[in-house]
N, C-alpha and C. Protein backbone atom coordinates (compact mmCIF):
# COMPACT_ATOMS: atom_id res chain seq x y z
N UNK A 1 10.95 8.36 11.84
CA UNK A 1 10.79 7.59 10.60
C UNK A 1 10.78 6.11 10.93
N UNK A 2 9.99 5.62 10.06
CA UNK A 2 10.26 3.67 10.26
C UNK A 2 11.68 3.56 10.15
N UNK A 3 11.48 2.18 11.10
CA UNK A 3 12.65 1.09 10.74
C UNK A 3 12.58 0.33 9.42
N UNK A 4 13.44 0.93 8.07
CA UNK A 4 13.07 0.14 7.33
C UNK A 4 13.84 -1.25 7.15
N UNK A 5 14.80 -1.38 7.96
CA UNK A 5 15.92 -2.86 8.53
C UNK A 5 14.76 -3.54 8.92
N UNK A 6 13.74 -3.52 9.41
CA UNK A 6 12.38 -4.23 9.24
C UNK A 6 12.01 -5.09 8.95
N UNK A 7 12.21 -4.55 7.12
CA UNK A 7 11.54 -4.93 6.00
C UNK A 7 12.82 -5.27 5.18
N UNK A 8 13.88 -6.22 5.40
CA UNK A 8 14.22 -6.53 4.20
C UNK A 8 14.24 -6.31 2.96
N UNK A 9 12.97 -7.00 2.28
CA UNK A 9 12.68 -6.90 0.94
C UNK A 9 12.19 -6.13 0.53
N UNK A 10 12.39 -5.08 1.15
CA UNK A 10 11.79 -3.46 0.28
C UNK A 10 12.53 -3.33 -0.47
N UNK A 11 11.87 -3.04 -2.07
CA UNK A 11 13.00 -1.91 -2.99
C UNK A 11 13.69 -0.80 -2.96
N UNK A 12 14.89 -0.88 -2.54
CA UNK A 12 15.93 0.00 -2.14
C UNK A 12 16.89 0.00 -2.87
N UNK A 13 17.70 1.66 -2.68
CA UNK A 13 19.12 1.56 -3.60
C UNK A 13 19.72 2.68 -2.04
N UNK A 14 21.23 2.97 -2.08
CA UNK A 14 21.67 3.22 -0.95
C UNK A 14 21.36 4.83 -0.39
N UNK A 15 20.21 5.48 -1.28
CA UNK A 15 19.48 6.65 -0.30
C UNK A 15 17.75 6.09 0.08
N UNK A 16 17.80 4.89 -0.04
CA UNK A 16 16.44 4.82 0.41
C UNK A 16 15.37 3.94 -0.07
N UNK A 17 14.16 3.63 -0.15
CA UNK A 17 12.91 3.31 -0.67
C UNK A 17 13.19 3.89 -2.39
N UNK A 18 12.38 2.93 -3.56
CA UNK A 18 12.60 3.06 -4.79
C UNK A 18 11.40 2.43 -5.05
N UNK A 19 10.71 3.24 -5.80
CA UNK A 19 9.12 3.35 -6.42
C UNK A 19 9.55 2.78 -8.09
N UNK A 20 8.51 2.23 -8.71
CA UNK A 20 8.30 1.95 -10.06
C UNK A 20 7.70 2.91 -10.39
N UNK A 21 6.26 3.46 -9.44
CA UNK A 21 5.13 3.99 -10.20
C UNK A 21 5.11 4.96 -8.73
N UNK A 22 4.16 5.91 -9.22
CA UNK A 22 3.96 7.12 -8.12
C UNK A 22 2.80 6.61 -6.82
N UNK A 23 1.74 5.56 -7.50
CA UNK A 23 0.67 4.89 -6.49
C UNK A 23 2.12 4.13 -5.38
N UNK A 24 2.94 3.21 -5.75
CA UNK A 24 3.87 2.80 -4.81
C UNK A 24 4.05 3.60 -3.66
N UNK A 25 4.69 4.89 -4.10
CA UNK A 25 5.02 6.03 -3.15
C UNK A 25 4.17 6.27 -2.49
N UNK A 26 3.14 6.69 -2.76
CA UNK A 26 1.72 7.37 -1.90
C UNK A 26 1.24 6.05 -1.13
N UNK A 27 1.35 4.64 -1.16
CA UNK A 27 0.93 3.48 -0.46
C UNK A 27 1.89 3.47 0.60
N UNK A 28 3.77 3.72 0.44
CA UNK A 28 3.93 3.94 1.09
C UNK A 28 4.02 4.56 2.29
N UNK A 29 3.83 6.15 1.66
CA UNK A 29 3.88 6.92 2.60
C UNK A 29 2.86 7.33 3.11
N UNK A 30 1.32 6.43 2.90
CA UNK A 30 0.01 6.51 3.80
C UNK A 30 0.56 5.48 4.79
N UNK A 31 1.10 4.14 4.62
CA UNK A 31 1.16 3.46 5.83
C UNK A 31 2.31 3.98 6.89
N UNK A 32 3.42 4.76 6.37
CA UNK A 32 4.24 5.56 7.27
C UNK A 32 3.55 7.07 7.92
N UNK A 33 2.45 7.37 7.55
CA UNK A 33 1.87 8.46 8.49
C UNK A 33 1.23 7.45 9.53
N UNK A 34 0.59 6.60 8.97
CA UNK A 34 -0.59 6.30 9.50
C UNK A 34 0.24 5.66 11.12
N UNK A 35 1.55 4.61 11.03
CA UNK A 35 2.62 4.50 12.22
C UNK A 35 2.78 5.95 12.52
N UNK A 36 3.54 6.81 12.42
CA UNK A 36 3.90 7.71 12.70
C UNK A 36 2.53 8.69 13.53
N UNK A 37 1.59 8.35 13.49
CA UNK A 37 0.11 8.95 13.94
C UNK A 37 -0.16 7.72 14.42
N UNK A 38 0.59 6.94 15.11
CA UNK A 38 0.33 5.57 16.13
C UNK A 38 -0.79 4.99 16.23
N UNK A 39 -0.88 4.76 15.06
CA UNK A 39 -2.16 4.05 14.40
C UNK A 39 -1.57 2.31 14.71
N UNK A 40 -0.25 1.85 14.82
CA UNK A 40 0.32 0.71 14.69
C UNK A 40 2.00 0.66 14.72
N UNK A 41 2.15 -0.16 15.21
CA UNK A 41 3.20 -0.10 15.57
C UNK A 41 4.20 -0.74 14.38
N UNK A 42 5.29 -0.18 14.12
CA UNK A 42 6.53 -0.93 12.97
C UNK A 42 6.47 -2.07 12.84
N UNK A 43 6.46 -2.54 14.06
CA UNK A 43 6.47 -4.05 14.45
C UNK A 43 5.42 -4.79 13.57
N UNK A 44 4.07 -4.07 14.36
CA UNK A 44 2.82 -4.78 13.77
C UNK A 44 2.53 -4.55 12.39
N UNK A 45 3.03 -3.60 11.62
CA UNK A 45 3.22 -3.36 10.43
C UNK A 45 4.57 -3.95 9.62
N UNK A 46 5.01 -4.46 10.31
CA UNK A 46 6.40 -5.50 9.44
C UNK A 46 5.67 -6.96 9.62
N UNK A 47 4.76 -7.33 10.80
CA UNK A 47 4.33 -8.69 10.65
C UNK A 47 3.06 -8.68 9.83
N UNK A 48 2.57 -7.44 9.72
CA UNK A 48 1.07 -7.93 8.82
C UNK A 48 2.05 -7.94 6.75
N UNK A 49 2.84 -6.65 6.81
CA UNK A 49 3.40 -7.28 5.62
C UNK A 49 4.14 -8.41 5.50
N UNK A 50 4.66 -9.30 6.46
CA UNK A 50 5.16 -10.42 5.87
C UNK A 50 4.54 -11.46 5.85
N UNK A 51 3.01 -11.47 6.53
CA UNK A 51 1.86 -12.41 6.47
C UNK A 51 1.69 -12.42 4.78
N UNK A 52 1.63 -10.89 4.21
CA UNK A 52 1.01 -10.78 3.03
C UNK A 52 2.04 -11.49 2.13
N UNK A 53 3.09 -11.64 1.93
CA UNK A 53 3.98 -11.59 1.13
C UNK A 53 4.24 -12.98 1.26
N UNK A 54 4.45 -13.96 2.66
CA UNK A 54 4.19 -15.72 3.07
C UNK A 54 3.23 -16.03 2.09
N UNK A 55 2.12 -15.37 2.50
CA UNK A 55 0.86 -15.99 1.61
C UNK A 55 1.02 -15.97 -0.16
N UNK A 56 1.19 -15.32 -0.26
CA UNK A 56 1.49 -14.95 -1.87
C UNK A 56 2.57 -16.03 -2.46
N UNK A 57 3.63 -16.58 -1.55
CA UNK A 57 4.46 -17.61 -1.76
C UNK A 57 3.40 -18.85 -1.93
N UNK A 58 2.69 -18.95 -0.60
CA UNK A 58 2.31 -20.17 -0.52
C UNK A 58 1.19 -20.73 -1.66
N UNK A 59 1.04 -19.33 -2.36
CA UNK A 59 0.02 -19.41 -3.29
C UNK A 59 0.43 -19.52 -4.69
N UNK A 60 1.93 -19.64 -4.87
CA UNK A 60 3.51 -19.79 -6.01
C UNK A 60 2.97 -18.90 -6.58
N UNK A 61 2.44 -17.35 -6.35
CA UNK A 61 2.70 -16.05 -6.93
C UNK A 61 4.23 -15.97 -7.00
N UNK A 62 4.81 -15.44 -8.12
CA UNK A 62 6.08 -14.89 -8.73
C UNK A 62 6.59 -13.97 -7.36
N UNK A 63 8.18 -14.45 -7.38
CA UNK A 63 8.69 -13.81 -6.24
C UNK A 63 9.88 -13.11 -6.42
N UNK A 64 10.06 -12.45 -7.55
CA UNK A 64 10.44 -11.21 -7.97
C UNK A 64 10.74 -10.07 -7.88
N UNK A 65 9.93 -9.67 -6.79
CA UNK A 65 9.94 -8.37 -6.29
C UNK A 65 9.70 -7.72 -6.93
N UNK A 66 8.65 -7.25 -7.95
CA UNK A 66 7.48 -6.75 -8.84
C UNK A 66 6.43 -6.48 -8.21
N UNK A 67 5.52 -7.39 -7.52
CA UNK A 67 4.59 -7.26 -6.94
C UNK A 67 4.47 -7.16 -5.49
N UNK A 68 6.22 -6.33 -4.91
CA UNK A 68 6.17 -6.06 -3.43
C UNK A 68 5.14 -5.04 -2.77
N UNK A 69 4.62 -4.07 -3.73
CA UNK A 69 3.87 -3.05 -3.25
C UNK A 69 2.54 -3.55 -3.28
N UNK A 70 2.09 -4.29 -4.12
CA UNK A 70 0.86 -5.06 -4.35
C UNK A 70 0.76 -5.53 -2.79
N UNK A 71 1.48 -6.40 -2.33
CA UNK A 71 1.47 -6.73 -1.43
C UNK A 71 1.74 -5.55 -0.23
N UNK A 72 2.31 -4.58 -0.41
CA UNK A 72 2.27 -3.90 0.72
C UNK A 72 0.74 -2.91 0.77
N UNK A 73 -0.11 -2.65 -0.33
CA UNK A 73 -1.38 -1.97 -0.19
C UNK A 73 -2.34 -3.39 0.31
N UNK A 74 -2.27 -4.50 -0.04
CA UNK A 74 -3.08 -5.44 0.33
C UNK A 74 -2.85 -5.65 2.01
N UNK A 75 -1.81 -4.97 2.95
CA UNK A 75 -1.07 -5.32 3.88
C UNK A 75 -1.76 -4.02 4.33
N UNK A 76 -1.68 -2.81 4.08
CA UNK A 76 -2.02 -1.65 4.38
C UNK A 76 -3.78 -1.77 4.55
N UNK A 77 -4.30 -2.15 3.15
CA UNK A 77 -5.85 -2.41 3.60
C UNK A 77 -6.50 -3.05 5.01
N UNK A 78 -5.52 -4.39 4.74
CA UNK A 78 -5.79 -5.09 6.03
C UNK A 78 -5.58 -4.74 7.09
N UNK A 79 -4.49 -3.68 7.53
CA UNK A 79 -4.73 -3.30 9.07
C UNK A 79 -5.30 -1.75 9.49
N UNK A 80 -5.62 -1.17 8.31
CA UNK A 80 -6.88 -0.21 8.39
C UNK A 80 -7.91 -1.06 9.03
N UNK A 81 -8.48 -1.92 8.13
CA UNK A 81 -9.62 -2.93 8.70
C UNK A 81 -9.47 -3.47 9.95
N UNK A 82 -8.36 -4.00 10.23
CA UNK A 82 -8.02 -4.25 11.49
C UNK A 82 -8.06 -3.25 12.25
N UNK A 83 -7.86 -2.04 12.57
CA UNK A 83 -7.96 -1.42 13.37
C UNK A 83 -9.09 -0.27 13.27
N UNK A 84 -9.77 -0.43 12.72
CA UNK A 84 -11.09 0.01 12.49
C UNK A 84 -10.88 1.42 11.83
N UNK A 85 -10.25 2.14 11.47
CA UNK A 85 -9.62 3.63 10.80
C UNK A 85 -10.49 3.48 9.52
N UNK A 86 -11.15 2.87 9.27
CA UNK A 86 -11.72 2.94 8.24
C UNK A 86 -13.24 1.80 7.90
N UNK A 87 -14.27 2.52 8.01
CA UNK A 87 -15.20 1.46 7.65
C UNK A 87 -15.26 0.80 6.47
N UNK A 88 -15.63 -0.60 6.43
CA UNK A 88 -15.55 -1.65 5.05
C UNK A 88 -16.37 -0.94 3.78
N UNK A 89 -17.45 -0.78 4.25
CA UNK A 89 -17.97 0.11 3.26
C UNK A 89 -17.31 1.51 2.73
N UNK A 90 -16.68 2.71 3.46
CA UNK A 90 -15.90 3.46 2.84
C UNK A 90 -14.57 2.84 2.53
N UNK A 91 -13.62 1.81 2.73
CA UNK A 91 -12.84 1.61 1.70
C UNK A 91 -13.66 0.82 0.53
N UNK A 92 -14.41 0.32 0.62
CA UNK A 92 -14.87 -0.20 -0.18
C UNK A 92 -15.05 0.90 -1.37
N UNK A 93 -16.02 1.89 -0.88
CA UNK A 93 -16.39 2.93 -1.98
C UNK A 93 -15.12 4.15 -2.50
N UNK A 94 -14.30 3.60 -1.71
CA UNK A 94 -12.67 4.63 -1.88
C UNK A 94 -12.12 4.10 -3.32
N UNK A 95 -11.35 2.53 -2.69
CA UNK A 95 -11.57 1.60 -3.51
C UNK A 95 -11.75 1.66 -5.04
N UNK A 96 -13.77 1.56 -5.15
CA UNK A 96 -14.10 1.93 -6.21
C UNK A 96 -13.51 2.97 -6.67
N UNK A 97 -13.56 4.41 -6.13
CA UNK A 97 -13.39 5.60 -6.82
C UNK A 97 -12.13 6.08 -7.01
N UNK A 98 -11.20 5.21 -6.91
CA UNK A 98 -9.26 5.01 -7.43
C UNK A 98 -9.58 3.85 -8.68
N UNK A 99 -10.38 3.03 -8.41
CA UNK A 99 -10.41 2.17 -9.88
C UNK A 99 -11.22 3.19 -11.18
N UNK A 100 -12.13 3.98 -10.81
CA UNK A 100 -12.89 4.33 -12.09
C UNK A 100 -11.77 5.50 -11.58
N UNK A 101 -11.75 6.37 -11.78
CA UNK A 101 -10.06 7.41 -11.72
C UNK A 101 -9.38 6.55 -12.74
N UNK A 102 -8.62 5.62 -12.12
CA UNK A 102 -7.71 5.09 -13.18
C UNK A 102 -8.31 4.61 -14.54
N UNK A 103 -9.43 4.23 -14.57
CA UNK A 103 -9.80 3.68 -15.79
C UNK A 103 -9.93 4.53 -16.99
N UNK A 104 -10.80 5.74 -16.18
CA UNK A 104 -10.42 7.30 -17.06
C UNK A 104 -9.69 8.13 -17.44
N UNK A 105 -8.52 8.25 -17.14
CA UNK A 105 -7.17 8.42 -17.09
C UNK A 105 -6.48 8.21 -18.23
N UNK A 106 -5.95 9.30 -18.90
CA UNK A 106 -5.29 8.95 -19.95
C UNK A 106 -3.68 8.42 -19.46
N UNK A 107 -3.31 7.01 -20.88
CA UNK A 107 -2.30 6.35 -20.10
C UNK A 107 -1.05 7.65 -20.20
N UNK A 108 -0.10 7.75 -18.51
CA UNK A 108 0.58 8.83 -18.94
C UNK A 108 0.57 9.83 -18.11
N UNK A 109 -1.07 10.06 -17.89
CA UNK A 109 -1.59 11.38 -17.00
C UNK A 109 -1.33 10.65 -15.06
N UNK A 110 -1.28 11.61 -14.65
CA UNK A 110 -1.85 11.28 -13.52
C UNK A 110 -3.13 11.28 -12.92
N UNK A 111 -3.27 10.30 -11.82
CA UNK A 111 -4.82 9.92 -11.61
C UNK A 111 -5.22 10.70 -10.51
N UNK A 112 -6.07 11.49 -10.22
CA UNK A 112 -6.51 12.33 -9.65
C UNK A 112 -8.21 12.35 -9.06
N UNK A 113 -8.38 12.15 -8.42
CA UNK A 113 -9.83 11.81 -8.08
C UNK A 113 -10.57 13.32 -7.61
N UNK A 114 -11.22 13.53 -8.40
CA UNK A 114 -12.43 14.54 -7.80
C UNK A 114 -12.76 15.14 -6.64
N UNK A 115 -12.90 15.91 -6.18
CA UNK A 115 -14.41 15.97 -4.93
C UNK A 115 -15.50 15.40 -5.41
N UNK A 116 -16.11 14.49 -4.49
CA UNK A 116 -17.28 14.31 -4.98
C UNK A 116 -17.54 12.78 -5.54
N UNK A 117 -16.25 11.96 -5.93
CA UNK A 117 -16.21 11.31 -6.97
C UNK A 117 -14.56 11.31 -7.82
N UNK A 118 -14.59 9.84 -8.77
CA UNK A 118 -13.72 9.78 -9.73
C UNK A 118 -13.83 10.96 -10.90
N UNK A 119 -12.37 10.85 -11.86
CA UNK A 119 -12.97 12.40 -12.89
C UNK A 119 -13.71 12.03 -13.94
């Protein structure tokens, strides 16, 4: 399992990681397979999220800890890309097909994407 002593500012209570929303969870636990399948190392995945999270300061985004996961999928995108696991064009078209999913989605339901496509 990660080091999550890491990451500081993760939302935690004293058994662990603490989600708002269920996308949180699943962001997390794609970038913990994706280490764990030595795609990247803890390390290099604690410095690309705290690049993301510097920047967001330097940009006087709200520092709250609301928008930690925001920042950890924007952190996750980026070192897919970085390490090539994914071409720009298929996240790109992934991407798309989690935004029209959600848009169709009744508020409430869970979002579920197709074969093939959004539902």
């Amino acid at each position: 399992m990660a080091d999550l002593d890491a990451l500081p500012e993760i939302p935690r209570d004293k058994e662990g990681p603490v989600f708002r929303e269920p996308w949180e969870a699943q962001a997390f636990a794609m970038a913990v397979l994706l280490h764990e399948r030595g795609h990247f190392t803890w390390k290099e995945w604690a410095e690309r999220l705290a690049r993301e999270i510097a920047g967001a300061r330097e940009r006087g985004e709200a520092d709250d800890g609301t928008g930690y996961y925001l920042h950890w999928l924007a952190a996750l995108e980026k070192i897919v890309a970085e390490k090539m696991l994914m071409s720009p064009d298929e996240l790109a078209r992934r991407k798309a097909e989690w935004d029209a999913a959600a848009r169709s989605t009744p508020h409430g339901q869970p979002i579920e994407l197709r074969k093939g496509g959004p539902r």
